[in-house]
C-alpha atoms as a PDB file:
ATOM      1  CA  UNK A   1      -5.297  -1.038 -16.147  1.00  0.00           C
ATOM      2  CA  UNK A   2      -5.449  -0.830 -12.078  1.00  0.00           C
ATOM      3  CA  UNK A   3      -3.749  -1.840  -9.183  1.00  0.00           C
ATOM      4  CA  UNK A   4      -5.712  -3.213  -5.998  1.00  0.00           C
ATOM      5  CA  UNK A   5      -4.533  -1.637  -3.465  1.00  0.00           C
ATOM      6  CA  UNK A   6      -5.502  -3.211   0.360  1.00  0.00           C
ATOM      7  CA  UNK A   7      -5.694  -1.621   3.653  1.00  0.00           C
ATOM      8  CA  UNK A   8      -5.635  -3.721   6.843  1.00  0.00           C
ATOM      9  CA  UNK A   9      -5.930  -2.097  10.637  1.00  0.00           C
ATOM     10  CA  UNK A  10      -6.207   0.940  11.359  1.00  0.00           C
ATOM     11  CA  UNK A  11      -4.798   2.065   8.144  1.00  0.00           C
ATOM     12  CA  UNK A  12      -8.190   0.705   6.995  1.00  0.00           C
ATOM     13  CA  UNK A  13      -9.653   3.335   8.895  1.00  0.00           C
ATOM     14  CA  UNK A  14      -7.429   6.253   7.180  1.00  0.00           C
ATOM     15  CA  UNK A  15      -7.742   4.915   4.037  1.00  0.00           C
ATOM     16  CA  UNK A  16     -12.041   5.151   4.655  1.00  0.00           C
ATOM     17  CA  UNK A  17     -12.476   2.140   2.954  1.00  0.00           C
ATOM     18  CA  UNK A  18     -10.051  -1.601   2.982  1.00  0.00           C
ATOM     19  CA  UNK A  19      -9.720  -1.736  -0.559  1.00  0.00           C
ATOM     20  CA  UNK A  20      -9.357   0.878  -3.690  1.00  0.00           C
ATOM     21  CA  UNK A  21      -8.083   0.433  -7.430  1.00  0.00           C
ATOM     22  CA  UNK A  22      -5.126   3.073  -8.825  1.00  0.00           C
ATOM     23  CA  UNK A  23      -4.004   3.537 -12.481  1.00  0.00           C
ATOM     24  CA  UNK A  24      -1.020   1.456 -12.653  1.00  0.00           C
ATOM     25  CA  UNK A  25       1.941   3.711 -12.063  1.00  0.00           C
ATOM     26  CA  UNK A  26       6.113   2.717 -12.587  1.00  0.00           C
ATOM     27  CA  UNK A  27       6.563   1.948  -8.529  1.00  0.00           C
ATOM     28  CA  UNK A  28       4.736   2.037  -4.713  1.00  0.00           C
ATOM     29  CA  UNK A  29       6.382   5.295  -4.038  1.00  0.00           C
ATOM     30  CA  UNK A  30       4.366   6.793  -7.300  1.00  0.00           C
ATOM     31  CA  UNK A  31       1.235   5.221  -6.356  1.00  0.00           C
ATOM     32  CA  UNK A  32       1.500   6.366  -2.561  1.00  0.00           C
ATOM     33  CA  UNK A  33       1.899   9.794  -3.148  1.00  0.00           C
ATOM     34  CA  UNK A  34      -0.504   9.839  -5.398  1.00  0.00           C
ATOM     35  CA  UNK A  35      -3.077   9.197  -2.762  1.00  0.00           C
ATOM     36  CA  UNK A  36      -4.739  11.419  -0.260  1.00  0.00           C
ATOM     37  CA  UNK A  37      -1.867  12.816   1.780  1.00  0.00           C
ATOM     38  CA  UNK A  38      -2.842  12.102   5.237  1.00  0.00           C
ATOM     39  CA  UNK A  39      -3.307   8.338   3.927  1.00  0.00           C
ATOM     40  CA  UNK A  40       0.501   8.318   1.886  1.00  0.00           C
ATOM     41  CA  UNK A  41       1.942   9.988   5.267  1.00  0.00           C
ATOM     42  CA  UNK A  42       0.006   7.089   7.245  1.00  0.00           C
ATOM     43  CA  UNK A  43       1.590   4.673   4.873  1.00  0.00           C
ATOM     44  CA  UNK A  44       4.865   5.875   4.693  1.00  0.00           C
ATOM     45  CA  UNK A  45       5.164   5.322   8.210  1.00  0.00           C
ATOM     46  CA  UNK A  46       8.491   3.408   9.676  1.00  0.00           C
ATOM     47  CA  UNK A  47       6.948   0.704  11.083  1.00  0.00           C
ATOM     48  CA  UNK A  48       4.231  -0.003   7.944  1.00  0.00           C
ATOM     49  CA  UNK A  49       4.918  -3.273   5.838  1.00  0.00           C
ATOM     50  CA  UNK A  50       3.608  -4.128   2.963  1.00  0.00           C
ATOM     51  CA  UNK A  51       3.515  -6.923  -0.010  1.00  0.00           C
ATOM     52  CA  UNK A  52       3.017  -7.195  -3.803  1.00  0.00           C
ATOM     53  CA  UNK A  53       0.962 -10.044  -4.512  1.00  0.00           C
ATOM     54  CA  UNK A  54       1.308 -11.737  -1.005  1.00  0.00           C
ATOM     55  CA  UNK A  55       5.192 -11.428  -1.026  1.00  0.00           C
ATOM     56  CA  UNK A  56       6.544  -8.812   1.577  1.00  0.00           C
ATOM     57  CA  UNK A  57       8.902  -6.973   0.297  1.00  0.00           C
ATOM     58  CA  UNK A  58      11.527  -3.950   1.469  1.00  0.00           C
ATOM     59  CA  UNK A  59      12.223  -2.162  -0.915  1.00  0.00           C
ATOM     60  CA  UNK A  60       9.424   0.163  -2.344  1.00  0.00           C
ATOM     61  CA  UNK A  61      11.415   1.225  -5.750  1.00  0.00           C
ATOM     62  CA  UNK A  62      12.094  -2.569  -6.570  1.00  0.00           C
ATOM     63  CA  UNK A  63       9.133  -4.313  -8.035  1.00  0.00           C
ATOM     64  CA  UNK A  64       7.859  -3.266 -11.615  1.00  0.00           C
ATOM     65  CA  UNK A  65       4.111  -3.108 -10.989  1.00  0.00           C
ATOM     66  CA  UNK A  66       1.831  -4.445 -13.540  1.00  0.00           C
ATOM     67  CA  UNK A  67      -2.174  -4.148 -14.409  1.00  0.00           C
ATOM     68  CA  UNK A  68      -4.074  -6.294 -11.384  1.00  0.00           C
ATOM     69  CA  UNK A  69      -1.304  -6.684  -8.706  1.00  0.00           C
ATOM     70  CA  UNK A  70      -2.504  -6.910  -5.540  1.00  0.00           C
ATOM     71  CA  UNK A  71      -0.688  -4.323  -3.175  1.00  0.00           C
ATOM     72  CA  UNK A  72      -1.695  -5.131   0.775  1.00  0.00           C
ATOM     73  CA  UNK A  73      -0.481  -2.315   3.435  1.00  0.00           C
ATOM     74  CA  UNK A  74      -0.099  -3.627   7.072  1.00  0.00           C
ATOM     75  CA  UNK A  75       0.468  -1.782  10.436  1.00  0.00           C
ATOM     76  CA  UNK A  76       2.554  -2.568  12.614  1.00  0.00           C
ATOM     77  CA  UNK A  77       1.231  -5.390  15.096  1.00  0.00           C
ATOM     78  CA  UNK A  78       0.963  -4.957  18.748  1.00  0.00           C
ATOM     79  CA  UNK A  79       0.009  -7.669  21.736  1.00  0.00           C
ATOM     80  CA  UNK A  80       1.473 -10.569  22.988  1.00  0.00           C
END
């Protein structure tokens, strides 16, 4: 059982790679800090969204994570 866990910008870069598979764990906080802590400090940025299965979402306690869900980090966007 895994979750897919995507990196986009330069978060790809921290992360070395723009995709890696996790044991499923109870919530994103548990599967962030399990990570390499430069890359769960990178994610746990302010400004750092990020969705479950292409749904943003706010609250990183609040969905129950389940074998294959897709979670996608993005940084925050710059330009105009």
């Amino acid at each position: 059982m895994s979750l897919n866990l995507v990196f986009l910008g330069r978060l790809e870069d921290v992360a070395g790679s723009g995709k890696l598979s996790v044991p499923v764990l109870p919530c994103i906080d548990a599967v962030i800090d399990s990570l390499d802590p430069s890359l769960g400090q990178a994610l746990k940025a302010p400004r750092v969204k990020l969705a479950v299965n292409g749904i943003l979402v706010q609250d990183t306690d609040a969905p129950v994570l389940k074998d294959g869900d897709e979670i996608a980090f993005l940084p925050p966007v710059s330009g105009g």
